[in-house]
N, C-alpha and C. Protein backbone atom coordinates (compact mmCIF):
# COMPACT_ATOMS: atom_id res chain seq x y z
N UNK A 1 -0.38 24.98 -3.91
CA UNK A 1 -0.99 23.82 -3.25
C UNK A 1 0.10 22.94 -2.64
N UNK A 2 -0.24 22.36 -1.91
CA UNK A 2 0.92 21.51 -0.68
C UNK A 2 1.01 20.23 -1.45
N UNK A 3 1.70 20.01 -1.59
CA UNK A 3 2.12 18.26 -2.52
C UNK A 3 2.93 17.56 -1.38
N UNK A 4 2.53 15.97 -1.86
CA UNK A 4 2.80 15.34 -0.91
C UNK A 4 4.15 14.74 -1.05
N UNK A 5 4.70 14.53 0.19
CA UNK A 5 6.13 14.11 0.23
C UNK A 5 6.46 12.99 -0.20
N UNK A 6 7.45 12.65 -0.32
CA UNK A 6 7.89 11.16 -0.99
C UNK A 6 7.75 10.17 0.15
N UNK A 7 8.67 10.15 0.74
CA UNK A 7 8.33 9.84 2.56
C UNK A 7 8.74 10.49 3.75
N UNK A 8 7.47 10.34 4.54
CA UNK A 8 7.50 10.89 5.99
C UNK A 8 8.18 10.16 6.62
N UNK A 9 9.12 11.06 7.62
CA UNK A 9 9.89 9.94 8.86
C UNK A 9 8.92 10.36 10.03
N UNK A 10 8.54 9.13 11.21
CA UNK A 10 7.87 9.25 11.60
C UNK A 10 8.45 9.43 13.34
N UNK A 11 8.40 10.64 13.27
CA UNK A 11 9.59 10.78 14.95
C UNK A 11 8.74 10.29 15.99
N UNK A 12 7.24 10.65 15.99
CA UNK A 12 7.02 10.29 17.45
C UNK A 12 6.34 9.52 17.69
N UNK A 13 6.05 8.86 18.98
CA UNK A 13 5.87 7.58 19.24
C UNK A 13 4.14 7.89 18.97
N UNK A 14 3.53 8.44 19.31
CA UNK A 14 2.08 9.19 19.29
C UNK A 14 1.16 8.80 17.92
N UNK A 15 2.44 9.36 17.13
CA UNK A 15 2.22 9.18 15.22
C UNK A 15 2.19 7.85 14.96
N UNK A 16 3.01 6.45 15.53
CA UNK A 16 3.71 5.19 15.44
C UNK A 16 2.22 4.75 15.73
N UNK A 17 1.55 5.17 16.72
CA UNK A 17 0.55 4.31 17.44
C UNK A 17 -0.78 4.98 16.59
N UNK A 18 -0.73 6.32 16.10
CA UNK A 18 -2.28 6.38 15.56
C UNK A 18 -2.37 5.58 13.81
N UNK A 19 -1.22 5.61 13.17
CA UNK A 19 -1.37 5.00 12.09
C UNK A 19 -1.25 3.14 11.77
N UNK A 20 -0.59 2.55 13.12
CA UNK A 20 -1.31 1.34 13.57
C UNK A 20 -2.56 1.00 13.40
N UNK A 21 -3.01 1.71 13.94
CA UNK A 21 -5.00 1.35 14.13
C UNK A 21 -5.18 0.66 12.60
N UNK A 22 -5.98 -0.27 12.59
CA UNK A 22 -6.20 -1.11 11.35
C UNK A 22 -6.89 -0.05 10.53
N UNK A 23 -8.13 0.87 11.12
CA UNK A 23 -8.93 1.82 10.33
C UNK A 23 -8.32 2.61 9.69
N UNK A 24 -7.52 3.29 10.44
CA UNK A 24 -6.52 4.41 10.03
C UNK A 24 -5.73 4.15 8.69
N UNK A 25 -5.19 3.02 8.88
CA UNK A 25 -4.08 2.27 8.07
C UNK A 25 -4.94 2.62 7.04
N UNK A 26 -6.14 1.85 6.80
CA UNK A 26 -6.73 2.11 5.26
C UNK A 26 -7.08 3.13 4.85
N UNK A 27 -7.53 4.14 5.89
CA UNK A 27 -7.85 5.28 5.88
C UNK A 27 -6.20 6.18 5.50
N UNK A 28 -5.40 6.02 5.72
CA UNK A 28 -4.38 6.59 5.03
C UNK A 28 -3.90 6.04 3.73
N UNK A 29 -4.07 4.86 3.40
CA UNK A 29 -4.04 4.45 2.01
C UNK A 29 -5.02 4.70 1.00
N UNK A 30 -5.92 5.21 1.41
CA UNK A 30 -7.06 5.92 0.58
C UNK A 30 -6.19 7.48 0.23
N UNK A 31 -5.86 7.80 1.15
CA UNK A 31 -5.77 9.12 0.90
C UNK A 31 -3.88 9.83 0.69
N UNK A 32 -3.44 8.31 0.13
CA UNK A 32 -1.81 8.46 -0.49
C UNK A 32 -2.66 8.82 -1.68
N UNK A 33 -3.62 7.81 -2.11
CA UNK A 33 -3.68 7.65 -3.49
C UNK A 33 -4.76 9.06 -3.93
N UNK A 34 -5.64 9.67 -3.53
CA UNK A 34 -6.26 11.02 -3.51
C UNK A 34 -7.17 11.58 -2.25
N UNK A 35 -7.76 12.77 -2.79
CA UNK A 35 -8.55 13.57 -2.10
C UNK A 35 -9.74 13.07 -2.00
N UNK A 36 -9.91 12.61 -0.07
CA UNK A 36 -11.63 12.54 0.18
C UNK A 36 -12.28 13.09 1.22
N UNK A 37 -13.40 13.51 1.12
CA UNK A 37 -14.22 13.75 2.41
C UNK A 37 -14.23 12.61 3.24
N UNK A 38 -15.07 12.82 4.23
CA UNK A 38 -15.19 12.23 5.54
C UNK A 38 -16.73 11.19 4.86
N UNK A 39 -17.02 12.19 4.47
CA UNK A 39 -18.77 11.20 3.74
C UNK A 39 -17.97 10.38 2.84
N UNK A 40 -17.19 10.33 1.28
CA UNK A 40 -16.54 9.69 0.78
C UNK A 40 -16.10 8.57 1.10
N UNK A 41 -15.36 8.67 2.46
CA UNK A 41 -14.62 7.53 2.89
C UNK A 41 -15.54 7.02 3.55
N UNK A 42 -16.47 7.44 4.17
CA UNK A 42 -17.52 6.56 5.14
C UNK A 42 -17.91 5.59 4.34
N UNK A 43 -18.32 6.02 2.90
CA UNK A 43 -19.29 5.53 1.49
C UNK A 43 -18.23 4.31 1.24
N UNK A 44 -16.80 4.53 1.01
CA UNK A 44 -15.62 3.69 0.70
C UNK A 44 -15.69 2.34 1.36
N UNK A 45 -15.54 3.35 2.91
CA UNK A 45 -15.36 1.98 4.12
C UNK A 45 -16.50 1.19 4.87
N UNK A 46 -17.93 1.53 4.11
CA UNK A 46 -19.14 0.91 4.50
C UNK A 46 -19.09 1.25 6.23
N UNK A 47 -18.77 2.67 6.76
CA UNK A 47 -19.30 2.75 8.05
C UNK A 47 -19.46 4.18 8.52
N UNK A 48 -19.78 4.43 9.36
CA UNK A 48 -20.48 5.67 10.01
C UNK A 48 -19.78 6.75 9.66
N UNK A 49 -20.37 7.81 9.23
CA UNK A 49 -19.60 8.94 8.96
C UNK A 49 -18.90 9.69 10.26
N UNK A 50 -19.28 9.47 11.61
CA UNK A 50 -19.01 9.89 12.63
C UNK A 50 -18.06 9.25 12.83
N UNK A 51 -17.82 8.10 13.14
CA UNK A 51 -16.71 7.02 13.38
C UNK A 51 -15.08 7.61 12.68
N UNK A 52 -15.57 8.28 10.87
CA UNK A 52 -14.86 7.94 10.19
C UNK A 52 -13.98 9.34 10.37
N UNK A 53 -14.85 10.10 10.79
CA UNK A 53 -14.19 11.90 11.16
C UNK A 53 -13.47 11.81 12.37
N UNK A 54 -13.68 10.80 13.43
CA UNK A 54 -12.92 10.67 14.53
C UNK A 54 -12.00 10.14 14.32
N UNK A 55 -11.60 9.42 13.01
CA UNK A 55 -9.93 8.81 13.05
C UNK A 55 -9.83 10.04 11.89
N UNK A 56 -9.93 10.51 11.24
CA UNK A 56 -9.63 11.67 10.62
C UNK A 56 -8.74 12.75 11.32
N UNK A 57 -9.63 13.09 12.68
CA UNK A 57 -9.45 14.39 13.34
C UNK A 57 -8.16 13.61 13.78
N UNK A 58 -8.16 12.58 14.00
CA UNK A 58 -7.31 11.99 15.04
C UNK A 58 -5.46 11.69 13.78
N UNK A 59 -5.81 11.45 12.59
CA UNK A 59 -4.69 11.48 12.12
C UNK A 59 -4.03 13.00 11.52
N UNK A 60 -5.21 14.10 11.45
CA UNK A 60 -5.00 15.69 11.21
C UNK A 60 -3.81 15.68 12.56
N UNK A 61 -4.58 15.47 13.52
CA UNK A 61 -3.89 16.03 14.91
C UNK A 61 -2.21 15.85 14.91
N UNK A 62 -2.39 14.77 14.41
CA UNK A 62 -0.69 13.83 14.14
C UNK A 62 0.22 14.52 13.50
N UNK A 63 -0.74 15.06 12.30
CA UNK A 63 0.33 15.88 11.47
C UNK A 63 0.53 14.44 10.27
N UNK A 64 -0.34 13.89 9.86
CA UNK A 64 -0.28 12.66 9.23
C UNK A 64 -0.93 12.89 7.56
N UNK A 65 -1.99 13.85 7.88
CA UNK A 65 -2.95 14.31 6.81
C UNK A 65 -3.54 15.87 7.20
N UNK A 66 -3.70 16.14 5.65
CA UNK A 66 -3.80 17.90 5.89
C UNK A 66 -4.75 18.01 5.15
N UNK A 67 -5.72 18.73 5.13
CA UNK A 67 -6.88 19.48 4.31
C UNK A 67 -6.38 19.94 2.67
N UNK A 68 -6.82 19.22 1.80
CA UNK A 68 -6.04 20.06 0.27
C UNK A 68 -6.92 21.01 0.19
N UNK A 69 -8.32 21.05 -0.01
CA UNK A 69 -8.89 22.00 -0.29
C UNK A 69 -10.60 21.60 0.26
N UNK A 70 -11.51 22.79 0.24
CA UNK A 70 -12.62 22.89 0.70
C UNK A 70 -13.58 23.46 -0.44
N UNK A 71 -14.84 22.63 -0.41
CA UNK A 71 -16.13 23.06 -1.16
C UNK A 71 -17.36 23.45 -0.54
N UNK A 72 -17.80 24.03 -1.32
CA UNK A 72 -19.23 24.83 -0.49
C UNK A 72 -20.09 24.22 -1.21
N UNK A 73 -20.79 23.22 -0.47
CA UNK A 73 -21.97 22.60 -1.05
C UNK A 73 -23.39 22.67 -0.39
N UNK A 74 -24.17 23.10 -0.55
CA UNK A 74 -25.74 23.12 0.18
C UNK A 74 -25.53 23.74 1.43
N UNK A 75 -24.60 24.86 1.59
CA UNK A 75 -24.30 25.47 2.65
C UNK A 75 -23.46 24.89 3.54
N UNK A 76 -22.71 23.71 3.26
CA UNK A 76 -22.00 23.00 4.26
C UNK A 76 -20.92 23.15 3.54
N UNK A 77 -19.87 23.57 4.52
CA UNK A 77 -18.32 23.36 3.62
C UNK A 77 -17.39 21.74 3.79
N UNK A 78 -17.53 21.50 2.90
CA UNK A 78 -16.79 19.91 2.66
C UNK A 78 -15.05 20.16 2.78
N UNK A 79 -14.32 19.08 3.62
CA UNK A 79 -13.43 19.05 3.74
C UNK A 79 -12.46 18.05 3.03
N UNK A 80 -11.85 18.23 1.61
CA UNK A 80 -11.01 17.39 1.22
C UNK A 80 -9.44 17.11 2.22
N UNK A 81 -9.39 16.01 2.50
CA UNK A 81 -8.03 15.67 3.19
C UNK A 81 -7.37 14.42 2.31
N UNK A 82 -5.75 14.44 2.62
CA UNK A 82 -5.04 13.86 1.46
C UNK A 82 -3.49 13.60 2.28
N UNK A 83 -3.13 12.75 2.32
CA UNK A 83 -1.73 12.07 3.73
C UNK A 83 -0.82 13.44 2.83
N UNK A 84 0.23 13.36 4.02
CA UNK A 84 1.42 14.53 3.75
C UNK A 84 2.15 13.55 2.71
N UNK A 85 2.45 12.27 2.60
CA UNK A 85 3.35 11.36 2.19
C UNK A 85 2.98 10.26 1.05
N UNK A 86 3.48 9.88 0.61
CA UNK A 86 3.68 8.98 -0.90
C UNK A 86 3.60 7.36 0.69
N UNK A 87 4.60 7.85 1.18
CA UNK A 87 5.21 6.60 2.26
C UNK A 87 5.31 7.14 3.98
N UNK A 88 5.43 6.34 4.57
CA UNK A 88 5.64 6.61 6.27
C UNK A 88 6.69 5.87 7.07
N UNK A 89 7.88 5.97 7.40
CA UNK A 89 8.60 5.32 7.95
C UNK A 89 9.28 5.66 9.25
N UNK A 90 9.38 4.56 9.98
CA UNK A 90 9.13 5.06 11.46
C UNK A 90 10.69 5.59 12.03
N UNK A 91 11.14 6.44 12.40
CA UNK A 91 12.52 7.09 12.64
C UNK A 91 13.92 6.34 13.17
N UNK A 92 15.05 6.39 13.46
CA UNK A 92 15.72 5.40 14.12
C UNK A 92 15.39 5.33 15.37
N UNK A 93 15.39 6.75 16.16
CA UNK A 93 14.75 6.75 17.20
C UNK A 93 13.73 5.96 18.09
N UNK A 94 12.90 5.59 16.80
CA UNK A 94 11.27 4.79 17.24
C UNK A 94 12.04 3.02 17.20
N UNK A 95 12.89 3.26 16.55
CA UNK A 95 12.87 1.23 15.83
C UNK A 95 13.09 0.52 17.26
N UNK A 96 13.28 0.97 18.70
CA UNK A 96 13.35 0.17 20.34
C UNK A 96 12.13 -0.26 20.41
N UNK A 97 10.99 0.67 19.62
CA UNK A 97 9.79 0.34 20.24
C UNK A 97 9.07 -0.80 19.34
N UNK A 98 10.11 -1.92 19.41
CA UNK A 98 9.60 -3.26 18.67
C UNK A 98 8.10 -3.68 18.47
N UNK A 99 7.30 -3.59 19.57
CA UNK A 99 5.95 -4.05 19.10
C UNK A 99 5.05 -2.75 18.82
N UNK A 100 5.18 -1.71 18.47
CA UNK A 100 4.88 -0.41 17.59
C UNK A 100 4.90 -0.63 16.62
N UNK A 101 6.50 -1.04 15.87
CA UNK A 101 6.95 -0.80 15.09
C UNK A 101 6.32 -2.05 13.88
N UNK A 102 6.47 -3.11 15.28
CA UNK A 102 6.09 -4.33 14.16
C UNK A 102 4.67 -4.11 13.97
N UNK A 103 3.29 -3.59 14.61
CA UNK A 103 2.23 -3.48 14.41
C UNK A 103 1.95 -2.71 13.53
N UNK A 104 2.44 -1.47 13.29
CA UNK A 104 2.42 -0.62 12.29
C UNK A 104 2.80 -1.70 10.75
N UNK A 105 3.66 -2.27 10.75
CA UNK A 105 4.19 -3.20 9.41
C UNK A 105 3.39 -3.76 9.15
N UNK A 106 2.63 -4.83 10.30
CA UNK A 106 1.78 -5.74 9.85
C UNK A 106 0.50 -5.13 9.16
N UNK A 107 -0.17 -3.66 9.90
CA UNK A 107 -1.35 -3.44 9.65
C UNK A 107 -1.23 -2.92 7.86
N UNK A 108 0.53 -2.33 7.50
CA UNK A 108 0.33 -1.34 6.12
C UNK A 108 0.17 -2.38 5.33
N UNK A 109 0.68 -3.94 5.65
CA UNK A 109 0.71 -5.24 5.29
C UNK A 109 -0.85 -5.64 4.69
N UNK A 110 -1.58 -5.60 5.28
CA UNK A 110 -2.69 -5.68 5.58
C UNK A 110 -3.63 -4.83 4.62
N UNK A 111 -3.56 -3.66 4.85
CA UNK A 111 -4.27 -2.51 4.19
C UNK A 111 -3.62 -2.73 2.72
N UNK A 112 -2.60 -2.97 1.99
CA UNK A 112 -2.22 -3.23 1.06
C UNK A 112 -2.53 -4.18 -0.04
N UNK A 113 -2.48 -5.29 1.10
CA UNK A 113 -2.88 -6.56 0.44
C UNK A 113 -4.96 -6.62 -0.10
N UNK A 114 -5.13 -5.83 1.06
CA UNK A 114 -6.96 -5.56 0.91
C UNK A 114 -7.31 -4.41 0.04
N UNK A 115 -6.10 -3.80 -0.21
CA UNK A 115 -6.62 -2.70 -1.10
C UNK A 115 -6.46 -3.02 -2.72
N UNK A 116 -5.26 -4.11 -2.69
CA UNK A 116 -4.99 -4.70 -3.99
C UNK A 116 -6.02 -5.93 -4.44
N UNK A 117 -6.60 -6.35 -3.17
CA UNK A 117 -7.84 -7.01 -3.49
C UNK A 117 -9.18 -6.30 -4.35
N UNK A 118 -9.06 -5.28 -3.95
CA UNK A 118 -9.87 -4.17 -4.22
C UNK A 118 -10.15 -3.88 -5.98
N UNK A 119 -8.73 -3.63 -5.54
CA UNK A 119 -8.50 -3.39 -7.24
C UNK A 119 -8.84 -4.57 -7.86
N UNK A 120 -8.64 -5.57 -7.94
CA UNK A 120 -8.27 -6.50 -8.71
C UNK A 120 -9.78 -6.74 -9.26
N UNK A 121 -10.51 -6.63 -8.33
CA UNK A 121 -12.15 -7.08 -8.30
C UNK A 121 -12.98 -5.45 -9.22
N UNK A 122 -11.91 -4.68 -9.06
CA UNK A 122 -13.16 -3.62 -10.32
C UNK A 122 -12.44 -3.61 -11.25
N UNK A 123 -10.92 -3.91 -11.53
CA UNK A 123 -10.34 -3.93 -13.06
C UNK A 123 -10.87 -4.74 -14.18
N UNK A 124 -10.93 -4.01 -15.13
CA UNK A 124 -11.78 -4.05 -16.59
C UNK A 124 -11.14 -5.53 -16.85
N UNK A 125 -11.83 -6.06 -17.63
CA UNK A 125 -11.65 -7.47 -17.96
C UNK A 125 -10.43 -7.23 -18.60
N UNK A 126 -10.20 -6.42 -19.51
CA UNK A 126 -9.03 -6.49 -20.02
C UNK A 126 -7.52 -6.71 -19.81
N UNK A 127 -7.57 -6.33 -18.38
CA UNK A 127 -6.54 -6.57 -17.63
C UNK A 127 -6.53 -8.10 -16.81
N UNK A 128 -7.04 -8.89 -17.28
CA UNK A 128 -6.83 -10.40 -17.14
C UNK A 128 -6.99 -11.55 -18.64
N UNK A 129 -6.91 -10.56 -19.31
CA UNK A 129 -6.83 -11.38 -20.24
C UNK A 129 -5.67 -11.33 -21.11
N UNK A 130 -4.59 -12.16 -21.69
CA UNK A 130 -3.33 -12.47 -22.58
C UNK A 130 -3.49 -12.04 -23.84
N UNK A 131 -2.30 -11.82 -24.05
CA UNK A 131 -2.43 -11.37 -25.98
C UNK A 131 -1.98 -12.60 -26.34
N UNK A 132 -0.98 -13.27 -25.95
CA UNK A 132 -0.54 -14.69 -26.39
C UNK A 132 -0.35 -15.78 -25.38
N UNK A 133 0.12 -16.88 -25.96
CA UNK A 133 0.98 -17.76 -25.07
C UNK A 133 2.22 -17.59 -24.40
N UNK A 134 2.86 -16.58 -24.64
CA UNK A 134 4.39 -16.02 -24.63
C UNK A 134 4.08 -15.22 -23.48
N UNK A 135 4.63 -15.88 -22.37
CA UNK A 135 4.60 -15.59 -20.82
C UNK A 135 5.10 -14.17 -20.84
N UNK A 136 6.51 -13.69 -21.48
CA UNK A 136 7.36 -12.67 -21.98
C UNK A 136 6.65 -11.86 -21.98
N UNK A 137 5.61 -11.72 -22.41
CA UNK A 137 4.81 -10.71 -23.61
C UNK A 137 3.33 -10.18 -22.66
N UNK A 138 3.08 -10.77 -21.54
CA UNK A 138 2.44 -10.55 -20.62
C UNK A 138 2.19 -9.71 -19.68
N UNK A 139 1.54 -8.48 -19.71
CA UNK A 139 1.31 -7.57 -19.20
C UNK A 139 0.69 -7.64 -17.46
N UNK A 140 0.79 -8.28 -17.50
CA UNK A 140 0.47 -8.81 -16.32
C UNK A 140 0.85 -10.32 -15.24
N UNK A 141 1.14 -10.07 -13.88
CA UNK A 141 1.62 -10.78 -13.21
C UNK A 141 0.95 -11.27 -11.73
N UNK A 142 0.97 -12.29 -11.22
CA UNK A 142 0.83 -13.34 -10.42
C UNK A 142 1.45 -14.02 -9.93
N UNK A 143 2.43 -14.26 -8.67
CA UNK A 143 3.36 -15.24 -8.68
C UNK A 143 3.59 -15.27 -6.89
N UNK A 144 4.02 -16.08 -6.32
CA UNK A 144 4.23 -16.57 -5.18
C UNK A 144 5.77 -17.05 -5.14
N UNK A 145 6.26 -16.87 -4.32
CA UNK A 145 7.87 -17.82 -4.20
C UNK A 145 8.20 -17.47 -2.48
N UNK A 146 8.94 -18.64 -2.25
CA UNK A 146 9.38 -18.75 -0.72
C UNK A 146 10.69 -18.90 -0.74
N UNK A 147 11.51 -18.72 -0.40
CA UNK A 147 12.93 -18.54 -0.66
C UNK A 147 13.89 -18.79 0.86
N UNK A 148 14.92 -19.78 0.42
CA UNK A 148 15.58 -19.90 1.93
C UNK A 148 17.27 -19.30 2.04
N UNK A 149 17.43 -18.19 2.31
CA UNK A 149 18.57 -17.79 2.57
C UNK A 149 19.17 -16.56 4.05
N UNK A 150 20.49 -16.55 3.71
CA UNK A 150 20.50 -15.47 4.70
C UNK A 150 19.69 -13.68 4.78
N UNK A 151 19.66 -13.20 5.69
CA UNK A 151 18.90 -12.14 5.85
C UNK A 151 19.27 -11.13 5.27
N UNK A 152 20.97 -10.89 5.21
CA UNK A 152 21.57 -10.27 4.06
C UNK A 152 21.52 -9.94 2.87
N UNK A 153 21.46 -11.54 2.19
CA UNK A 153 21.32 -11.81 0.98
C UNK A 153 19.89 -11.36 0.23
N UNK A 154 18.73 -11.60 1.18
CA UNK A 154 17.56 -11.50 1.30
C UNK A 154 17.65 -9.99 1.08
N UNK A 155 17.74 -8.97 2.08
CA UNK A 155 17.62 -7.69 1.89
C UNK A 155 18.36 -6.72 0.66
N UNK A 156 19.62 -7.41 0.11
CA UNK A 156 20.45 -6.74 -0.60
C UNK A 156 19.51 -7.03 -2.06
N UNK A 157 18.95 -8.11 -2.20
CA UNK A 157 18.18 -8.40 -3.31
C UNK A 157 16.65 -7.37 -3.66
N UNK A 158 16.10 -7.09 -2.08
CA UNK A 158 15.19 -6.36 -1.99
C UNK A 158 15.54 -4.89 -2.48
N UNK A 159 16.91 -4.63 -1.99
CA UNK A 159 17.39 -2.95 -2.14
C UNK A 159 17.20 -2.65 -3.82
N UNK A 160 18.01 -4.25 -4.73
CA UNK A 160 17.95 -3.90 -6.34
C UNK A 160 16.70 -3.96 -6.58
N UNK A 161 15.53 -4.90 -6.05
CA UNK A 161 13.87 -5.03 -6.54
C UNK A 161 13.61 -3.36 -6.09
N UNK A 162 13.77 -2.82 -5.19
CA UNK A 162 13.22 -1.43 -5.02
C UNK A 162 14.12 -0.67 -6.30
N UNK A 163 14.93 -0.78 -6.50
CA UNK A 163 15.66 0.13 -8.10
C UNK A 163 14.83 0.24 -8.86
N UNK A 164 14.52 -1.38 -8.90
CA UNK A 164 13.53 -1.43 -10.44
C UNK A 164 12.36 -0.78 -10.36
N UNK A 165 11.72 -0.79 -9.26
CA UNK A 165 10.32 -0.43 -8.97
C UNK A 165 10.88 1.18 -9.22
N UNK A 166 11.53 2.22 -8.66
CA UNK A 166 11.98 3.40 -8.68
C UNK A 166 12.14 4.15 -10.66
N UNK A 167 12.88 2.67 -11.12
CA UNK A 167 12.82 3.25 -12.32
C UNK A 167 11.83 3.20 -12.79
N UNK A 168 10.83 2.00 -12.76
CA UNK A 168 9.59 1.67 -13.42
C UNK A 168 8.58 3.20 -13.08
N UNK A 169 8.85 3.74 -11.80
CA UNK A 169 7.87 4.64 -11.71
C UNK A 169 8.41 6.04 -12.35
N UNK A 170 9.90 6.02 -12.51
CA UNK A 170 10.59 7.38 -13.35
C UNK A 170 9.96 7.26 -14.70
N UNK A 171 9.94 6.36 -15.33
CA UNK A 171 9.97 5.99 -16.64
C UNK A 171 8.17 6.12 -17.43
N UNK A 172 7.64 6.75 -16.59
CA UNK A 172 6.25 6.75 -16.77
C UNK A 172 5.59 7.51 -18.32
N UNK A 173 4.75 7.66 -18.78
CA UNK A 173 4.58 8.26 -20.41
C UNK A 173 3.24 8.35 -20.71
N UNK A 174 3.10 9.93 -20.81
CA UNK A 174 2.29 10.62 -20.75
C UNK A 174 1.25 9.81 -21.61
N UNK A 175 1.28 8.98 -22.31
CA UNK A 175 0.28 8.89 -23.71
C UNK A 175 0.00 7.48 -23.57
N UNK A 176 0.63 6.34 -22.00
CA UNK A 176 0.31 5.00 -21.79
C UNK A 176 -0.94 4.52 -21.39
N UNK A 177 -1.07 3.33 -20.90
CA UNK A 177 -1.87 2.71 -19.93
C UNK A 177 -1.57 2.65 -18.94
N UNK A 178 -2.73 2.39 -17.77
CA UNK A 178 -2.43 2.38 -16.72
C UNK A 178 -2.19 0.92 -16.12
N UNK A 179 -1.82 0.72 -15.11
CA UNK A 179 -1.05 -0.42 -14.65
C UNK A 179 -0.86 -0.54 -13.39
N UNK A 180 -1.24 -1.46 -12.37
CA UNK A 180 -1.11 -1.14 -11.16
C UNK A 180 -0.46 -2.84 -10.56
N UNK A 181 0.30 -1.89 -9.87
CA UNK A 181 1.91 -2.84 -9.07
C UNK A 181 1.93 -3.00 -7.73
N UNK A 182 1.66 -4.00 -6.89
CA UNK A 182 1.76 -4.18 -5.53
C UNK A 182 2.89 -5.61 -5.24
N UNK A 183 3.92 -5.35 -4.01
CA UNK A 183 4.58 -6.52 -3.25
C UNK A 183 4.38 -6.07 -2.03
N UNK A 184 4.36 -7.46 -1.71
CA UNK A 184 4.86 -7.44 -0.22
C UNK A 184 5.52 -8.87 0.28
N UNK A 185 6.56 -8.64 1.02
CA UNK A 185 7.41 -9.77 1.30
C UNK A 185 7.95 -9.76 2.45
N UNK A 186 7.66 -10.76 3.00
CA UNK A 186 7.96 -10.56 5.38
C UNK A 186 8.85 -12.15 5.26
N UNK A 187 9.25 -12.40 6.64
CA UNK A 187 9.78 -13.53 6.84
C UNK A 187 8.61 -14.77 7.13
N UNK A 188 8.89 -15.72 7.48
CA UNK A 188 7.75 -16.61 7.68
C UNK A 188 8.33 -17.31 8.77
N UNK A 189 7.56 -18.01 9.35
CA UNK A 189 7.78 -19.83 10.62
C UNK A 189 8.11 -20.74 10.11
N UNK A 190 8.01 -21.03 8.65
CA UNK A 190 8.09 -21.81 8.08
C UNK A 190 8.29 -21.88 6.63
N UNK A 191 8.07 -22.94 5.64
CA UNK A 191 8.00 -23.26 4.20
C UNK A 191 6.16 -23.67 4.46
N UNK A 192 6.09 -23.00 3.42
CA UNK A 192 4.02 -23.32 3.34
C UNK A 192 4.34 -24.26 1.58
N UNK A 193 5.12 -23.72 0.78
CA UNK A 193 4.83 -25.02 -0.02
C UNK A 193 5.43 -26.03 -0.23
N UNK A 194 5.03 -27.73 -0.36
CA UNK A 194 5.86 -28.62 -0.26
C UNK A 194 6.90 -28.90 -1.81
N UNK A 195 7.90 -29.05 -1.37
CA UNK A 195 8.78 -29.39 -2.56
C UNK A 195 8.53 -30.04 -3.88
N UNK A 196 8.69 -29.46 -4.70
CA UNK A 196 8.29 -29.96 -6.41
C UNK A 196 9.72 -29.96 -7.21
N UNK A 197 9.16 -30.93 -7.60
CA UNK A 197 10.41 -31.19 -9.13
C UNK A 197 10.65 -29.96 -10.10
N UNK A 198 11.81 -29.97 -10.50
CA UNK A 198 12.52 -28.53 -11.16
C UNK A 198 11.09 -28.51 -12.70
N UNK A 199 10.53 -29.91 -12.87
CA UNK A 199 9.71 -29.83 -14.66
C UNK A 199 8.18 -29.01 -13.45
N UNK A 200 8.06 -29.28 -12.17
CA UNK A 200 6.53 -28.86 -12.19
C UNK A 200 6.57 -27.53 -11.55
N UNK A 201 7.60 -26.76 -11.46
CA UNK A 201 7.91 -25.38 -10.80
C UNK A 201 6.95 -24.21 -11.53
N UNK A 202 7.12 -24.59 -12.87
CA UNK A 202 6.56 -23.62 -13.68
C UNK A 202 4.88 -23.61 -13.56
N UNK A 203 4.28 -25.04 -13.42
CA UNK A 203 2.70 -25.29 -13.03
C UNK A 203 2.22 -24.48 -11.60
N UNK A 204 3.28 -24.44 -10.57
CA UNK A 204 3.16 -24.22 -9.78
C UNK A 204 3.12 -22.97 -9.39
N UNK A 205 3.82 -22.15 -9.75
CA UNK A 205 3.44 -20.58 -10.17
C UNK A 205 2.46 -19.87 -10.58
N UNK A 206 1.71 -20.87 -11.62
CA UNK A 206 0.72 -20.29 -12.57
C UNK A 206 -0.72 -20.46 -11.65
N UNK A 207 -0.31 -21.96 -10.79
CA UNK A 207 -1.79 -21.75 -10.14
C UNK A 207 -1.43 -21.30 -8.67
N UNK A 208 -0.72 -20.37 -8.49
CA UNK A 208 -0.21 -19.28 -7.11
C UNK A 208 -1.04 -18.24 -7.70
């Protein structure tokens, strides 16, 4: 069976522009995470099953997503499809084509943030509720921060946050719970929160 890659580099400009499409975008984040039909995802994305096979055919074509396997049901053969990639990143080649490149970011931006919405709204109560007062001890996280420095500094910090995330996902155990981890972090126009005293920083987090 074909397993999916860690990440795809994305050479051509063709590929840059079909996984843009806002539909697509989610429609490929459905299918990092598993195998669905075309009815499946219609059922997922509350819309036409026709609609939903035309960005299908259209990300097959790309070379974006591949068929894992097929069922024979009521005489119709069902088509499971499933992305080539864990990730998608657009080539050096492509990075001239600035407003591609940035549309593609914004939309995985997007599909991410709505898919972690997603989650959040069917996870078992259990996963919002504390064992203690001891922040430490907290299986779970929430937090907002805006940060003002150079772009350098900024990215070199991001390279060690991706370590951790890398080990966190090496370190996985067969016999745990499950646990689900989303960031995302862009530049901004501005500061969105107004300045607080070093005693109310900690209040301020909790209701982010």
């Amino acid at each position: 069976m074909k397993k999916l890659q860690p990440v795809y580099i994305i050479e051509e400009l063709e590929q840059l522009k079909t996984i843009s499409d806002p539909l697509r975008a989610r429609v490929l984040l459905l299918l990092i995470e598993k195998a669905y039909t075309g009815q499946q995802l219609a059922k997922l994305l509350g819309m036409a099953r026709a609609k939903v096979h035309y960005h299908l055919n259209e990300l097959e074509r790309h070379d974006l997503i591949f068929v894992v396997r097929t069922e024979l049901k009521n005489g119709i053969v069902q088509k499971f499809y499933r992305a080539v990639a864990r990730g998608f990143v657009p080539g050096e080649n492509l990075l001239p084509y600035v407003a591609e490149v940035e549309n593609y970011y914004r939309e995985r931006t997007l599909s991410v943030l709505g898919h972690a919405r997603n989650r959040a709204i069917n996870a078992p109560e259990e996963a919002f509720q504390i064992p203690s007062p001891d922040r430490s001890q907290w299986p779970i996280i929430m937090t907002q921060v805006e940060v003002k420095m150079s772009r350098a500094k900024y990215t070199e910090w991001l390279r060690k946050f991706r370590a951790l995330i890398y080990e966190l996902d090496a370190e996985q155990e067969e016999n745990g719970e499950w646990f689900y981890l989303t960031t995302v972090g862009f530049q901004t126009h501005e500061r969105g929160f107004d300045p607080v005293e070093p005693a109310q920083e900690e209040a301020q987090e909790e209701e982010s």
